[in-house]
Protein backbone atom coordinates (compact mmCIF):
# COMPACT_ATOMS: atom_id res chain seq x y z
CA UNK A 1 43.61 91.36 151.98
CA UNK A 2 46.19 93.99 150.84
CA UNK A 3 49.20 91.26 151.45
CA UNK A 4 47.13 88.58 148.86
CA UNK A 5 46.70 91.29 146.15
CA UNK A 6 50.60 92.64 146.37
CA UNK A 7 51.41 88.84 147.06
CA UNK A 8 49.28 88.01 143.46
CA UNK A 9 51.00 91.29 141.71
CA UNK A 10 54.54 90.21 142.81
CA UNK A 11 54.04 86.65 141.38
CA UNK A 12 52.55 87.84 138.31
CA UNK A 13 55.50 90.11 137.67
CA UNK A 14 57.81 87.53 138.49
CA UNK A 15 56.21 84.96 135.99
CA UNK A 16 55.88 88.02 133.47
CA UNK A 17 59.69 88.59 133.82
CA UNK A 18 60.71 85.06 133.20
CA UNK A 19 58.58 84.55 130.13
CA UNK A 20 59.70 87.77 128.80
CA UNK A 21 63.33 86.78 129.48
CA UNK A 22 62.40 83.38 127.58
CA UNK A 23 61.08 84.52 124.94
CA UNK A 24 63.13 87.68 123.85
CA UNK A 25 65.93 85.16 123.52
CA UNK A 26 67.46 84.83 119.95
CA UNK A 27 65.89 81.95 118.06
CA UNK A 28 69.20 79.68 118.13
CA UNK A 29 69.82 80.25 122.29
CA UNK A 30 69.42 77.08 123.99
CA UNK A 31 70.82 74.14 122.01
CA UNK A 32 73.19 76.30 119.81
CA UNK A 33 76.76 75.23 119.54
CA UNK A 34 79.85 76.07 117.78
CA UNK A 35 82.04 73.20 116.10
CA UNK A 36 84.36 72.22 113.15
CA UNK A 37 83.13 70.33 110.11
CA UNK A 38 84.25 69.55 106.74
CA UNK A 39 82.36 70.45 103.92
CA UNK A 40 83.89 70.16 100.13
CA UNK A 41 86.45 68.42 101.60
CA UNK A 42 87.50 71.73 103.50
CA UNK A 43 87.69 72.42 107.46
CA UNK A 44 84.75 74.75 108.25
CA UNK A 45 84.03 76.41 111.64
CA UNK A 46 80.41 76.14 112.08
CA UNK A 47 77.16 77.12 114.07
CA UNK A 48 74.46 74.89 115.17
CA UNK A 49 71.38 76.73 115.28
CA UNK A 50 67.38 76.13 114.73
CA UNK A 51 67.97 76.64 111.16
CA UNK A 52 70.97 74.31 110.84
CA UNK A 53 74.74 74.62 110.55
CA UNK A 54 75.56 77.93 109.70
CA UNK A 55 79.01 78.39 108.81
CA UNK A 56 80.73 80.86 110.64
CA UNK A 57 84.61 80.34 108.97
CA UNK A 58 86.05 78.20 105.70
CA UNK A 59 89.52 77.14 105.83
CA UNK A 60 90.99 77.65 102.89
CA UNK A 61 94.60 77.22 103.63
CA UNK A 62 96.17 74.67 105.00
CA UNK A 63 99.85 75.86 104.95
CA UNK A 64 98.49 79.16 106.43
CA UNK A 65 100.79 78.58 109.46
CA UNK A 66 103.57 76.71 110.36
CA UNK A 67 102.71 72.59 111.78
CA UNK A 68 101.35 72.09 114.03
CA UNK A 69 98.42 74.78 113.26
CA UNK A 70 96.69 73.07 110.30
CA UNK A 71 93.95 74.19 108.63
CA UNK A 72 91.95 71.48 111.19
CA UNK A 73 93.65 72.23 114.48
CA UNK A 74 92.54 75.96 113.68
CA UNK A 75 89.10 74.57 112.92
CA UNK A 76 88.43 73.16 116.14
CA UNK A 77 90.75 75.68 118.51
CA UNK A 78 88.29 78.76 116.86
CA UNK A 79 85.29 76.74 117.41
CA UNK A 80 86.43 76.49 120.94
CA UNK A 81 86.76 80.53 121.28
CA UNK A 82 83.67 81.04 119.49
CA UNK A 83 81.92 79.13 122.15
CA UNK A 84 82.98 80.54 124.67
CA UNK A 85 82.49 84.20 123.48
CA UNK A 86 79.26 83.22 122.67
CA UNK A 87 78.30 81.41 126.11
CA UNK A 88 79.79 84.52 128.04
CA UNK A 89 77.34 86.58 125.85
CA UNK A 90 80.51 88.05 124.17
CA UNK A 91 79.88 87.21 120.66
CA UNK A 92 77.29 90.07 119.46
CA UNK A 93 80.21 91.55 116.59
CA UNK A 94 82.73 89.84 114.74
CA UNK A 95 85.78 92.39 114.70
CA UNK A 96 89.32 92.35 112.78
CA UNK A 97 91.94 94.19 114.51
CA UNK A 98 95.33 94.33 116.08
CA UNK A 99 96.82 91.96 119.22
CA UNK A 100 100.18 91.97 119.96
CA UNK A 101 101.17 93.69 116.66
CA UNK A 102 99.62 90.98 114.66
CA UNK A 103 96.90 91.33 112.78
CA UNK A 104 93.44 89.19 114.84
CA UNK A 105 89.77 88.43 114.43
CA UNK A 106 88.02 89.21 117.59
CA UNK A 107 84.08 88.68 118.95
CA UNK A 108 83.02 91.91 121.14
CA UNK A 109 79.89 93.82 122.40
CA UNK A 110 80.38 96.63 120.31
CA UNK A 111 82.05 97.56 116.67
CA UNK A 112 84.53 99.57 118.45
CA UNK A 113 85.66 96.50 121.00
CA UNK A 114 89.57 96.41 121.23
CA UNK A 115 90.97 92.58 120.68
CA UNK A 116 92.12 90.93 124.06
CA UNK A 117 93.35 87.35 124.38
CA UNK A 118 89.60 87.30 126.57
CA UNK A 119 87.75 87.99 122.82
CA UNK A 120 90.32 86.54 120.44
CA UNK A 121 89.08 84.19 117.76
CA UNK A 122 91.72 83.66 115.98
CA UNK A 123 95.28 85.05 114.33
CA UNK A 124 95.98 85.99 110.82
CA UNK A 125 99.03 86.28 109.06
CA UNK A 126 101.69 88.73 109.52
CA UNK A 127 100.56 91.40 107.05
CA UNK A 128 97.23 90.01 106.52
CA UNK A 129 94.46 92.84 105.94
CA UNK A 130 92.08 91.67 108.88
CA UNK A 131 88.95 93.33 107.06
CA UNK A 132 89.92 91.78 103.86
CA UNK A 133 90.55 88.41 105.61
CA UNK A 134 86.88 88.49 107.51
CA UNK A 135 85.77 88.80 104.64
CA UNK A 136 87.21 86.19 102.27
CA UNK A 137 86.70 83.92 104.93
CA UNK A 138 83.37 83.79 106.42
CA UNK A 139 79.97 82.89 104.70
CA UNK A 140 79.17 85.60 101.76
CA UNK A 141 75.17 84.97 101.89
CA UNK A 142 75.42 85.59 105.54
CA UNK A 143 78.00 88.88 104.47
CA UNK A 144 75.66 90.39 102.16
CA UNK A 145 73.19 91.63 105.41
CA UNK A 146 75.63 91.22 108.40
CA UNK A 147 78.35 92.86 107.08
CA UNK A 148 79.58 96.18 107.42
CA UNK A 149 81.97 98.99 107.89
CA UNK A 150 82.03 100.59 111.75
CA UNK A 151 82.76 104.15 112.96
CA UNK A 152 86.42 103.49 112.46
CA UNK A 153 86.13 102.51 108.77
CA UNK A 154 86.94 98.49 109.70
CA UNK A 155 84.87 96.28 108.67
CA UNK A 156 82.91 94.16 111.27
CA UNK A 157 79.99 91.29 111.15
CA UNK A 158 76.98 91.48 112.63
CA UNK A 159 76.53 87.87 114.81
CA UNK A 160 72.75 87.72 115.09
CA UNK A 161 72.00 89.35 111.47
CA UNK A 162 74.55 86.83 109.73
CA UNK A 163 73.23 83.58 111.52
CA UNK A 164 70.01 85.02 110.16
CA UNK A 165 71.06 85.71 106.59
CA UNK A 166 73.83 83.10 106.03
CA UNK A 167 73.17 79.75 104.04
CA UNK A 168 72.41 76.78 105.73
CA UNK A 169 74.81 73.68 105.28
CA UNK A 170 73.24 70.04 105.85
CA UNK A 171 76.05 67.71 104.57
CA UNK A 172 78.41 68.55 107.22
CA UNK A 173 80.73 65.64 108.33
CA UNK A 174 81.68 66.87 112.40
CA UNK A 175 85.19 66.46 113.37
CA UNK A 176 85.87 65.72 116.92
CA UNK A 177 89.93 66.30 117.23
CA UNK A 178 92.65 66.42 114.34
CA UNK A 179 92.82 62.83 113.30
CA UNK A 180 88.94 62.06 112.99
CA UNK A 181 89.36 62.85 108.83
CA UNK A 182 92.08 61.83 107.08
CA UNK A 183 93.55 64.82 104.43
């Protein structure tokens, strides 16, 4: 008798467990994806989420870096990082800071995470303010309630709270590699 009830407790804290797991996940786990898009005729790294595309990074520049980086090879390469922080449960902060000397974008677990070619998402510019950069770059709905300054005095973006807060985008033309879109 005592081996039913502890067998009936174990499997209802097992099936407890797994629907807790299920549902304390974020509201865009599951199908969300990160990929490159144009929108106003500019390369835009974006997120795919419940809501819609979020977008994550605009692309201002296109002579930002020497060929063959253009403003859509960047597009797609960050996409690819910001997957896979995000699928290795990386991608809780968005973080400027310093790799190598040069001034980087990072994804990290805390505001404080140092930049690693693990988190990097993505180079700026020799001399480039990083915070500034974040900044000018990314969504500034999504800014206005995910954005702020850390313990360090940078500036870093909070993932979950933007992708919350940011502006949805539905006209969103996906590009697949570098050629798909013609300048």
């Amino acid at each position: 008798m005592k081996s039913k009830i502890f067998s009936g407790m174990l499997t209802g804290l097992v099936v407890s467990a797994i629907a807790n797991t299920m549902f304390a996940q974020p509201i865009r786990a599951g199908n969300s994806e990160f990929f490159c898009g144009i929108l106003n005729q500019q390369p835009v790294t974006l997120m795919r989420t419940v809501r819609g595309n979020v977008p994550m990074i605009r692309w201002v520049s296109n002579d930002y870096f020497p060929p063959p980086w253009t403003a859509r090879k960047r597009c797609l390469e960050v996409a690819r990082r910001f997957q896979r922080n995000y699928d290795n449960g990386y991608l809780k902060y968005i973080n400027p800071g310093r790799l190598n000397g040069e001034p980087v974008v990072c994804a990290g677990l805390k505001t404080t995470e140092p930049c690693t070619n693990r988190n990097l998402l993505f180079t700026l510019k020799r001399g480039a303010n990083p915070d500034r950069t974040l900044q000018r770059l990314m969504d500034r709905d999504g800014l206005r309630s995910g954005y702020f300054l850390s313990e360090d005095g940078s500036a870093s973006v909070d993932v979950e709270i933007y992708l919350d807060e940011a502006t949805v985008e539905k006209n969103v033309s996906p590009i697949e590699n570098e050629t798909d879109i013609q300048p």
